[in-house]
Protein backbone atom coordinates (compact mmCIF):
# COMPACT_ATOMS: atom_id res chain seq x y z
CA UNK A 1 -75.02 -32.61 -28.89
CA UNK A 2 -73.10 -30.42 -26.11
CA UNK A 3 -70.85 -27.74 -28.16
CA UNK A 4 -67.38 -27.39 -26.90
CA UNK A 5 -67.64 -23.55 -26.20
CA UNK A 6 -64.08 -21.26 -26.27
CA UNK A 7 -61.68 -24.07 -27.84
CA UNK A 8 -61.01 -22.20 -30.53
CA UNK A 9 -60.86 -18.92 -28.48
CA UNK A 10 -58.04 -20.70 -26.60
CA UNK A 11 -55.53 -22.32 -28.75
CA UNK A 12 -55.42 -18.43 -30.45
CA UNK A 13 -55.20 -17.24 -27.16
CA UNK A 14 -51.80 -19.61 -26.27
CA UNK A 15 -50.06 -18.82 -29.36
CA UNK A 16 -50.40 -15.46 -28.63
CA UNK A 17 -48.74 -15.92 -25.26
CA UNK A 18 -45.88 -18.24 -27.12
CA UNK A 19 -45.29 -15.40 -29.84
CA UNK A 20 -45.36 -12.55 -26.84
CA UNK A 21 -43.21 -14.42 -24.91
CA UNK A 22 -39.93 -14.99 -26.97
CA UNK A 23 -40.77 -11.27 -27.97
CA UNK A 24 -40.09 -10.27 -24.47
CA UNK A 25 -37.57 -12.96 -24.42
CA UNK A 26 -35.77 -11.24 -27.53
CA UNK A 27 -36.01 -7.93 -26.25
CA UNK A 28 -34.38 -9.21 -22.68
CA UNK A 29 -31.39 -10.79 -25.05
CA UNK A 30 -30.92 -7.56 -26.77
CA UNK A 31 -30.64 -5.19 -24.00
CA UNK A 32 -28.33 -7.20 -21.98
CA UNK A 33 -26.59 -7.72 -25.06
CA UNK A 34 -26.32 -3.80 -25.40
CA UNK A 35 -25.22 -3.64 -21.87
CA UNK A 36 -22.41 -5.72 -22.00
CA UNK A 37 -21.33 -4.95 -25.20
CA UNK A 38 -21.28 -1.29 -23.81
CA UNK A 39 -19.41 -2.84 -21.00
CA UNK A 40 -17.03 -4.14 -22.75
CA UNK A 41 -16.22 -0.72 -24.93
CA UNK A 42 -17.76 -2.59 -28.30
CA UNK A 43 -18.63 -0.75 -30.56
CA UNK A 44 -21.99 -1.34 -31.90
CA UNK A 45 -21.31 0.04 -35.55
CA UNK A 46 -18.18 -2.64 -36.46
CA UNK A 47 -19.86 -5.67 -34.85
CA UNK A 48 -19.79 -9.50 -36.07
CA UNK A 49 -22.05 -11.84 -35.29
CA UNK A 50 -19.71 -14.79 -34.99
CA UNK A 51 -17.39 -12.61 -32.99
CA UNK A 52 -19.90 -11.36 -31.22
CA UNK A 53 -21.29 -14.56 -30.07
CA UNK A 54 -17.57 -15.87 -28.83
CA UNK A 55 -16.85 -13.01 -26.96
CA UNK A 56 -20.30 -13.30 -25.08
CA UNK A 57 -20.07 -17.02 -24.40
CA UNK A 58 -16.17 -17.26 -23.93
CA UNK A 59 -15.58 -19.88 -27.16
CA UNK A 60 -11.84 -20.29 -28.14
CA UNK A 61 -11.02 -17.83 -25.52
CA UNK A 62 -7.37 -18.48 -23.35
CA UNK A 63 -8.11 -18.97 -19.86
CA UNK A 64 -4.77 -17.24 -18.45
CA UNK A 65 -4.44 -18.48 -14.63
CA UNK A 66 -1.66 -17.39 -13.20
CA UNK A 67 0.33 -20.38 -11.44
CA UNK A 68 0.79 -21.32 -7.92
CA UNK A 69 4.30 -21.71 -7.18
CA UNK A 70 4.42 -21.62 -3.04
CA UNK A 71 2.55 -20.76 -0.06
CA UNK A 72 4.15 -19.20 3.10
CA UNK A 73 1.81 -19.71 6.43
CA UNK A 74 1.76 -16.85 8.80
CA UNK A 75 -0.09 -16.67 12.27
CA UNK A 76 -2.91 -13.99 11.98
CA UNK A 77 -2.19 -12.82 15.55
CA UNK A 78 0.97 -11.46 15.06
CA UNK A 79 -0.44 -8.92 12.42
CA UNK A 80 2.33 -8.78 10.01
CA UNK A 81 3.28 -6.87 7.21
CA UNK A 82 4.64 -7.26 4.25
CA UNK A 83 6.68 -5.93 0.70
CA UNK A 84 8.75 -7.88 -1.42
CA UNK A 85 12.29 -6.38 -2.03
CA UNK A 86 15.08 -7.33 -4.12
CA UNK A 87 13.30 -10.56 -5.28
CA UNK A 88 12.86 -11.09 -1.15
CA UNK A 89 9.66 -11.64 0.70
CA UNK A 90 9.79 -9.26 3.32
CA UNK A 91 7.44 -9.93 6.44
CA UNK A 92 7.43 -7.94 9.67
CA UNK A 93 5.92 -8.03 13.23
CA UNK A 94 6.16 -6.24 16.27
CA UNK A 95 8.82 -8.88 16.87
CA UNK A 96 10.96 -9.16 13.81
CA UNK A 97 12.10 -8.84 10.70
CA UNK A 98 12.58 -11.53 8.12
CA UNK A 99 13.68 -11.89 4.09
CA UNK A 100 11.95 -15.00 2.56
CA UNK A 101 13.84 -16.28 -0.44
CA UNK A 102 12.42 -17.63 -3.61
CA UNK A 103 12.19 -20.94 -2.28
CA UNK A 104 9.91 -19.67 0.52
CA UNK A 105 13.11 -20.08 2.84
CA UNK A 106 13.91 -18.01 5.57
CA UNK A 107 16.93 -15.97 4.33
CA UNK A 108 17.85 -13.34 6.83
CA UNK A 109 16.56 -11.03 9.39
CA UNK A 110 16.74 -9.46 12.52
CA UNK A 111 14.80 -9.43 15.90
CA UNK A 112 12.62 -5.66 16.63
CA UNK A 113 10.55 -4.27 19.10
CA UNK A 114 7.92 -1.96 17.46
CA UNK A 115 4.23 -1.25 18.21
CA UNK A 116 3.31 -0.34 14.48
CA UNK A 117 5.67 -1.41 11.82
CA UNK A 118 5.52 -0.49 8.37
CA UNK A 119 7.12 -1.09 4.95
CA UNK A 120 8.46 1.38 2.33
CA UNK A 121 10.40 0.48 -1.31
CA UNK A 122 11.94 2.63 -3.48
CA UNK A 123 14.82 1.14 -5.98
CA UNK A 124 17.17 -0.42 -3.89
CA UNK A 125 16.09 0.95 -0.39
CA UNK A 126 13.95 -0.34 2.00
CA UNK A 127 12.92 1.52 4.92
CA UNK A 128 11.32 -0.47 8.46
CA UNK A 129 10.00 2.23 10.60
CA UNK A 130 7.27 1.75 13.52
CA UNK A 131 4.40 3.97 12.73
CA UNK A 132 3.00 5.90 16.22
CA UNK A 133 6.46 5.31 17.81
CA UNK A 134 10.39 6.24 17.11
CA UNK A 135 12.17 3.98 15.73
CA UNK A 136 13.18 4.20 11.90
CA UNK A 137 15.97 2.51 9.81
CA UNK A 138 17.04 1.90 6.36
CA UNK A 139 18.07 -1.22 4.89
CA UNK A 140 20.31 -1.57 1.65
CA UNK A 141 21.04 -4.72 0.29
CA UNK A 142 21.00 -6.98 3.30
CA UNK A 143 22.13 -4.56 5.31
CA UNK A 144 21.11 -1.53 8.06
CA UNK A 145 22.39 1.71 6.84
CA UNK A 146 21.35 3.52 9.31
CA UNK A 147 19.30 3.44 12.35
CA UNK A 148 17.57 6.23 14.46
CA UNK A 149 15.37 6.83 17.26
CA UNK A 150 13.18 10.08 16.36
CA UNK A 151 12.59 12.18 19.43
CA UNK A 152 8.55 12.45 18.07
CA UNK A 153 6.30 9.90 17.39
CA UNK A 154 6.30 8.88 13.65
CA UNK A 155 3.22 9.35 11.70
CA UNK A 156 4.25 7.89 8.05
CA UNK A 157 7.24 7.85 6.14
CA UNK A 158 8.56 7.75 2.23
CA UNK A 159 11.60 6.59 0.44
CA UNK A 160 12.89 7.56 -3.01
CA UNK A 161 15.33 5.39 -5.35
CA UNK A 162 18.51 7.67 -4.66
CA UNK A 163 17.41 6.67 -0.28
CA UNK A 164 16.39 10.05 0.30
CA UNK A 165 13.98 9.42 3.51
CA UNK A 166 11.01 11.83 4.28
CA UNK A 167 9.59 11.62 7.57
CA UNK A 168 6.58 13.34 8.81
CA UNK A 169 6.00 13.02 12.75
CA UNK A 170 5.10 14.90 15.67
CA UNK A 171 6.00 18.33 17.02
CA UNK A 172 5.71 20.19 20.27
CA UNK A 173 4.62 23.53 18.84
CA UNK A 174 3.28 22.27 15.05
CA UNK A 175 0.72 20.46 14.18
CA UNK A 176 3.05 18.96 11.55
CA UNK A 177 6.19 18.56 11.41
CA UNK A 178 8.69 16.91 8.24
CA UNK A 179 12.37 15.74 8.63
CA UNK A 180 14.68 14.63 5.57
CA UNK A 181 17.19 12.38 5.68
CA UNK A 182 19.89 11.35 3.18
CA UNK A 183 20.90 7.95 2.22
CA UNK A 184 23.42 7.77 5.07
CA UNK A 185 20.80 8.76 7.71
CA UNK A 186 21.94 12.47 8.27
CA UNK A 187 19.33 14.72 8.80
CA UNK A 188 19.50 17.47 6.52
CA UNK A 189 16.86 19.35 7.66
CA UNK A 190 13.28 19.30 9.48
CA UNK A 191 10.06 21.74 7.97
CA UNK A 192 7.47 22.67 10.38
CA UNK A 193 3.61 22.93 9.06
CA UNK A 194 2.00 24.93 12.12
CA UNK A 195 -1.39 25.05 11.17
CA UNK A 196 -1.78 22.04 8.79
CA UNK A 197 -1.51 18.36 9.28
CA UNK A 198 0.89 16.64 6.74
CA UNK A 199 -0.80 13.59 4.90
CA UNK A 200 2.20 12.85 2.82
CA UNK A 201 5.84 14.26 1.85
CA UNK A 202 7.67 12.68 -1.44
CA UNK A 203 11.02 14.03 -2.88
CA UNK A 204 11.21 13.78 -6.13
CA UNK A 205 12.73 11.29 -8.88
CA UNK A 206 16.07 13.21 -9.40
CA UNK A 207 16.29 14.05 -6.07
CA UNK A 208 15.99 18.06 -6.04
CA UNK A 209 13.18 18.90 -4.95
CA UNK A 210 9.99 17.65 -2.01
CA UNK A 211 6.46 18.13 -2.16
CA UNK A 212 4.24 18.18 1.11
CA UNK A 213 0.68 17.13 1.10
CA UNK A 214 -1.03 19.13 4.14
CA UNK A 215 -4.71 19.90 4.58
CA UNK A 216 -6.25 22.84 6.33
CA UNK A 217 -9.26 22.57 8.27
CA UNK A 218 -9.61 25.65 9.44
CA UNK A 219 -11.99 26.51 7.14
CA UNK A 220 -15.97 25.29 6.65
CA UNK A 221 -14.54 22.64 4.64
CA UNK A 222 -11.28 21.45 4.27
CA UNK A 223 -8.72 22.52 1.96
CA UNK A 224 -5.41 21.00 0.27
CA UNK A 225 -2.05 22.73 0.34
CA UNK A 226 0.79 21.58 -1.44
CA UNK A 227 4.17 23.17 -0.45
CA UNK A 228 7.34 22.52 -2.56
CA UNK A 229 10.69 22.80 -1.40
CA UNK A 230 14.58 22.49 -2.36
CA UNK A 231 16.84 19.48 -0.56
CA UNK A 232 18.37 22.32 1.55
CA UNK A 233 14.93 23.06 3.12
CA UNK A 234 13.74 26.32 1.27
CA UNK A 235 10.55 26.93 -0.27
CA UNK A 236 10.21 26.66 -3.93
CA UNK A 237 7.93 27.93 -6.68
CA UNK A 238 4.30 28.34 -5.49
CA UNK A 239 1.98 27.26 -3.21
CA UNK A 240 -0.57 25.06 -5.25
CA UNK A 241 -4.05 25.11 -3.29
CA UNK A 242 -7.52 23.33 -4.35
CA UNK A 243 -10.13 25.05 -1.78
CA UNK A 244 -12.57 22.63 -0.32
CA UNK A 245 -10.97 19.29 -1.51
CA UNK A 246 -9.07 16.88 -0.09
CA UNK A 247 -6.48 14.75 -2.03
CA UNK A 248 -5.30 12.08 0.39
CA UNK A 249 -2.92 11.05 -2.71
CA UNK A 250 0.13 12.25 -4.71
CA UNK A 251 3.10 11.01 -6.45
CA UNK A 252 6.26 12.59 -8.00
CA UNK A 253 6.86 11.71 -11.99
CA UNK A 254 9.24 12.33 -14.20
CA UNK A 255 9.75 15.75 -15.15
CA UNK A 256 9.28 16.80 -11.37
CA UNK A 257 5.05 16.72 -12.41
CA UNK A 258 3.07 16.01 -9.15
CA UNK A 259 -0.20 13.56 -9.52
CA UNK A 260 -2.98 13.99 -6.92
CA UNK A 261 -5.78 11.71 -6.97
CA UNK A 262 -9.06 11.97 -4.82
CA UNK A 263 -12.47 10.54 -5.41
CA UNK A 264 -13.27 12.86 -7.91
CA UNK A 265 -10.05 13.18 -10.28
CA UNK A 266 -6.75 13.27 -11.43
CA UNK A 267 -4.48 16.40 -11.59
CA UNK A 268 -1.53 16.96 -12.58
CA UNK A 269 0.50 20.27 -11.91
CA UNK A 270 4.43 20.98 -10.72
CA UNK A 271 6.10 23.57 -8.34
CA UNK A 272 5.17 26.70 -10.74
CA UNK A 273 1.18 26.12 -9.56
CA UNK A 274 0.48 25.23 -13.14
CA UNK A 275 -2.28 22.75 -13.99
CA UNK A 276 -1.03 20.86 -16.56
CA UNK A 277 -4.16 18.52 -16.93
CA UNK A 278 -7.00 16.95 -14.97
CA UNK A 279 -9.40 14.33 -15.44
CA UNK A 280 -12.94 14.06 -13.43
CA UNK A 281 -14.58 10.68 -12.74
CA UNK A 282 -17.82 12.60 -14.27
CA UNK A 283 -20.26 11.50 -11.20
CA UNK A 284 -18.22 8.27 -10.46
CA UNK A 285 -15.91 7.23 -7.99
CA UNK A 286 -12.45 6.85 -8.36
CA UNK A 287 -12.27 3.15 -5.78
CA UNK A 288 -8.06 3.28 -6.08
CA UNK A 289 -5.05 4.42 -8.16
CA UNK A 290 -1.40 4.45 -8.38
CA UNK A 291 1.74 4.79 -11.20
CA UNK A 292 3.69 2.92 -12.77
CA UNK A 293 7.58 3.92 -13.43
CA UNK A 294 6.87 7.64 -12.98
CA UNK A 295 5.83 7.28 -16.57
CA UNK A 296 1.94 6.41 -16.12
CA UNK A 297 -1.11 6.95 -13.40
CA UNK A 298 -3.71 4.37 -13.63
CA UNK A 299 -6.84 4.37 -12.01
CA UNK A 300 -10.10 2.21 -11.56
CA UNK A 301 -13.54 4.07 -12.18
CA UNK A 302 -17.00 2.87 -10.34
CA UNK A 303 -19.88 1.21 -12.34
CA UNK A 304 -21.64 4.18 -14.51
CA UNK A 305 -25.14 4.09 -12.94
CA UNK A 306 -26.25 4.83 -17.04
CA UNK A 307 -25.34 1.57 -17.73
CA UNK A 308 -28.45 -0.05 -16.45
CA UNK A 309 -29.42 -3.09 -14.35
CA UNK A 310 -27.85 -5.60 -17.32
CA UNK A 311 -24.16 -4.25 -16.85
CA UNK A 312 -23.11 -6.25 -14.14
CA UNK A 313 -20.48 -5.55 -11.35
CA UNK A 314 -17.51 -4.34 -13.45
CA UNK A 315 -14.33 -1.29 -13.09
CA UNK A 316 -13.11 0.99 -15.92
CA UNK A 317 -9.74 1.08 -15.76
CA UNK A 318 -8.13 4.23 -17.44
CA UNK A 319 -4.32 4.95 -17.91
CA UNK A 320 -2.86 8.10 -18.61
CA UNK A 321 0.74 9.04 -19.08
CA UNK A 322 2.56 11.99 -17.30
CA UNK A 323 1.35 14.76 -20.15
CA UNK A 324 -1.81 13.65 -19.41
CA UNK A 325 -2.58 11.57 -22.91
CA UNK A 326 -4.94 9.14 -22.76
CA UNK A 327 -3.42 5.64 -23.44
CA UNK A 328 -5.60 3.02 -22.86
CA UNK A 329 -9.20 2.14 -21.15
CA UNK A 330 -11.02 -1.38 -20.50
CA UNK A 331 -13.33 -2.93 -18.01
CA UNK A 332 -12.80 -6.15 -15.67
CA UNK A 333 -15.16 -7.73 -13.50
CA UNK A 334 -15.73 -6.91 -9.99
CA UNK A 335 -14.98 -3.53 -7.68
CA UNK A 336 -10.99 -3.22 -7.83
CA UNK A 337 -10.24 -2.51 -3.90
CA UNK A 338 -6.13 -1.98 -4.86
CA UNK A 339 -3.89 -1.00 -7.73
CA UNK A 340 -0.24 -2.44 -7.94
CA UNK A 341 2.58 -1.65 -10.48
CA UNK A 342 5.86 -3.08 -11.87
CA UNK A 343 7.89 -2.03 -15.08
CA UNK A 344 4.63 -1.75 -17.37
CA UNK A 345 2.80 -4.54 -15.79
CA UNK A 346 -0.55 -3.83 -13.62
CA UNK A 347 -2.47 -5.83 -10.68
CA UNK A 348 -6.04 -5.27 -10.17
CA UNK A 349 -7.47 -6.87 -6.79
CA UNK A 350 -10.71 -7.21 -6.59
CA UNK A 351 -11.08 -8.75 -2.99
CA UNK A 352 -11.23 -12.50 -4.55
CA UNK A 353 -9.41 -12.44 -7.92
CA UNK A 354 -6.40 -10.65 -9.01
CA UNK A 355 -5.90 -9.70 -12.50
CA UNK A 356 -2.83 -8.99 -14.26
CA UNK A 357 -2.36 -6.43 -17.49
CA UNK A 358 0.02 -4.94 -19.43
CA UNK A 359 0.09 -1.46 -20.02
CA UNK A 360 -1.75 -1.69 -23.23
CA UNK A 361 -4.41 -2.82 -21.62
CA UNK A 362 -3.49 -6.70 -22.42
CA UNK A 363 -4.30 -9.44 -19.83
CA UNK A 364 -1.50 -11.25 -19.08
CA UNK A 365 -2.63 -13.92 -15.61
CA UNK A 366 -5.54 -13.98 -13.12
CA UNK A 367 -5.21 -15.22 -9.62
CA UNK A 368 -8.67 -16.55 -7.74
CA UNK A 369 -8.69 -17.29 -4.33
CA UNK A 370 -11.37 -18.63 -1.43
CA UNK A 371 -10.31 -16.37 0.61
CA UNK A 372 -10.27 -12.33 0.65
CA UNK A 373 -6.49 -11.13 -1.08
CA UNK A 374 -5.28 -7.94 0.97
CA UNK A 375 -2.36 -6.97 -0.75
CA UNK A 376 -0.18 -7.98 -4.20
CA UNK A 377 3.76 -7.39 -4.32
CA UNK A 378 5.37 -7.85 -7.77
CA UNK A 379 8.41 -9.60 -7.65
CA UNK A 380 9.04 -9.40 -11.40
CA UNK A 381 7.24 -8.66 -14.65
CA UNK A 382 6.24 -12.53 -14.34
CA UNK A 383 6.16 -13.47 -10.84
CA UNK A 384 3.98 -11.54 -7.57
CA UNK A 385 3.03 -12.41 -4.22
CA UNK A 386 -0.70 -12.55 -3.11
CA UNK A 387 -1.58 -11.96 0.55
CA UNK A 388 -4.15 -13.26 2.02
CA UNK A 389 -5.31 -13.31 5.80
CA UNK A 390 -3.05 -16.30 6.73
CA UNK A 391 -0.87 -17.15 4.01
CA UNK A 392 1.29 -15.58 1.06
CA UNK A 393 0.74 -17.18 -2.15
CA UNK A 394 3.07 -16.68 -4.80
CA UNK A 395 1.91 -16.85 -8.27
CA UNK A 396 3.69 -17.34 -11.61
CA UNK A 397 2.42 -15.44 -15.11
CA UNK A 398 2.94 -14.75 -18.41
């Protein structure tokens, strides 16, 4: 009689591979469980297991897409840019100027000849000026205000509600050089920054006082100077200086605070050189930021490399108010390339998908497109227009 040798050995043997198997299975389940709850700022301690399992596999949950409403066509070759501005989608070339209406009509407008136009809103001024060249003029209502030709080359330009105009552009003995403007186009006065070059100039919200961003490379590294001055062109309070940093960002809010934002964190300080309050990214990367109403700065934080492999491709978006209290915190999917506001209501692009929150931290629409989405304009708390390279959509949410 042959004897079946090892059958025995075997069948032990494959049970042993079933029972290690959905052991490793198990453990795979539980650490990408950990990750995204982590991910998703759960906390492990006050979890439930039916909530947990429709929050990871999306039962009863509200798909909010935000609803096409119209599409406006543009040629790609004419480089265009655009805003939105008193409930008008503004688009401009080299060319001209035009004012959409809500029916994707063409409203008004005017012919230009620029090499580099760009787009500033504040309120109820809108300012057209052609970055590189001359030319700069403010609109209000449907209307030019006023209309100059600089005798420098422009190099960027703000607006604030009241139509105070900063412009920063060229100068023959400066490296930098600021002029303000009032709402009917006088010049009130021009700054010179002779060994600095001027990244940004804002005034402020009740119109008393500028800030100038400079940075000064004469140094190893570079440093940032802020320089604060009165409407009538003199120097105010104190210089506020962080030594080898740059802060390519900063925005006036209420109470005359400044917020600068680089890669590395948020400050806040005003004209006396006080800090009020700063927060780091802690090894991450701030991608974007911007405020909302002079009330708020929100932010989007890279993926924490401690999260592990399981974590997936998400941002932390934080939101802090002026005083520099923490209000709210949560995580969407994908690397947030731009930050829009609107009266309390947020739009995080992504590249492909555009998500829209409240200011608690509530989502309110998402937009998804085929196609990469380089810019979002908020007509209203409920409507916004989505650029993409050929067309404006514009979307509808709740």
């Amino acid at each position: 009689m042959q004897q079946e040798y090892g059958t025995k050995p075997q069948k032990t043997g494959d049970k042993y591979n079933i029972i290690l198997f959905f052991i490793l299975l198990v453990a795979i389940i539980c650490v990408a469980s950990l990750g995204y709850l982590k991910s998703k700022n759960i906390d492990i301690s006050t979890i439930n297991i039916k909530d947990l399992a429709l929050e990871i596999f999306n039962f009863n949950k509200k798909n909010k897409i935000a609803e096409k409403m119209y599409e406006i066509k543009y040629d790609i070759k004419e480089k265009p840019v655009f805003c939105v501005y008193n409930e008008y989608l503004i688009k401009s070339t080299k060319d001209y100027f035009k004012a959409y209406d809500g029916y994707g009509n063409e409203a008004w407008g005017f012919y230009t000849k620029l090499s580099n136009p760009v787009l500033k809103t504040s309120g109820s001024w809108l300012i057209l000026a052609d970055i590189g060249g001359k030319y700069i003029c403010a609109i209000h209502g449907k209307e030019k205000k006023w209309e100059i030709e600089l005798p420098a080359n422009i190099v960027n330009v703000s607006v604030n509600s009241d139509g105070y105009v900063c412009v920063i552009h060229e100068a023959k003995d400066s490296k930098s050089a600021v002029t303000v403007f009032d709402k009917t186009g006088v010049d009130i006065f021009t700054t010179y920054i002779g060994e600095r070059f001027v990244l940004s100039a804002q005034i402020s919200l009740n119109s008393k006082q500028m800030v100038i961003n400079s940075i000064d490379t004469s140094g190893v590294k570079a440093s940032t100077i802020f320089d604060f001055f009165d409407l009538m062109g003199n120097p105010v309070g104190t210089k506020v200086v962080f030594e080898k940093e740059i802060f390519p960002l900063c925005w006036y809010m209420s109470g005359n605070a400044v917020i600068a934002v680089n890669q590395n964190k948020v400050v806040c300080f005003d004209s006396t050189g006080s800090i009020k309050w700063e927060q780091k990214a802690d090894g991450r990367k701030i991608l974007c930021s911007n405020i909302s109403e002079g009330k708020y700065v929100i932010f989007a934080l890279s993926l924490d490399e401690n999260d592990g492999a399981f974590a997936g491709n998400y941002s932390e978006i934080k939101i802090y108010s002026t005083d520099g209290k923490f209000n709210e915190s949560f995580k969407i999917d994908g690397e947030v390339v731009s930050i829009q506001a609107y009266d309390g209501i947020i739009a995080l692009n992504t590249g492909w998908e555009v998500y829209f929150y409240n200011i608690h931290g509530e989502e309110i629409g998402k937009y998804s497109s085929n196609v990469d989405i380089t810019d979002v304009f908020f007509y209203s708390k409920s409507e916004a227009a989505v650029v993409n390279r050929s067309k404006v959509t514009v979307v509808k949410f709740d």
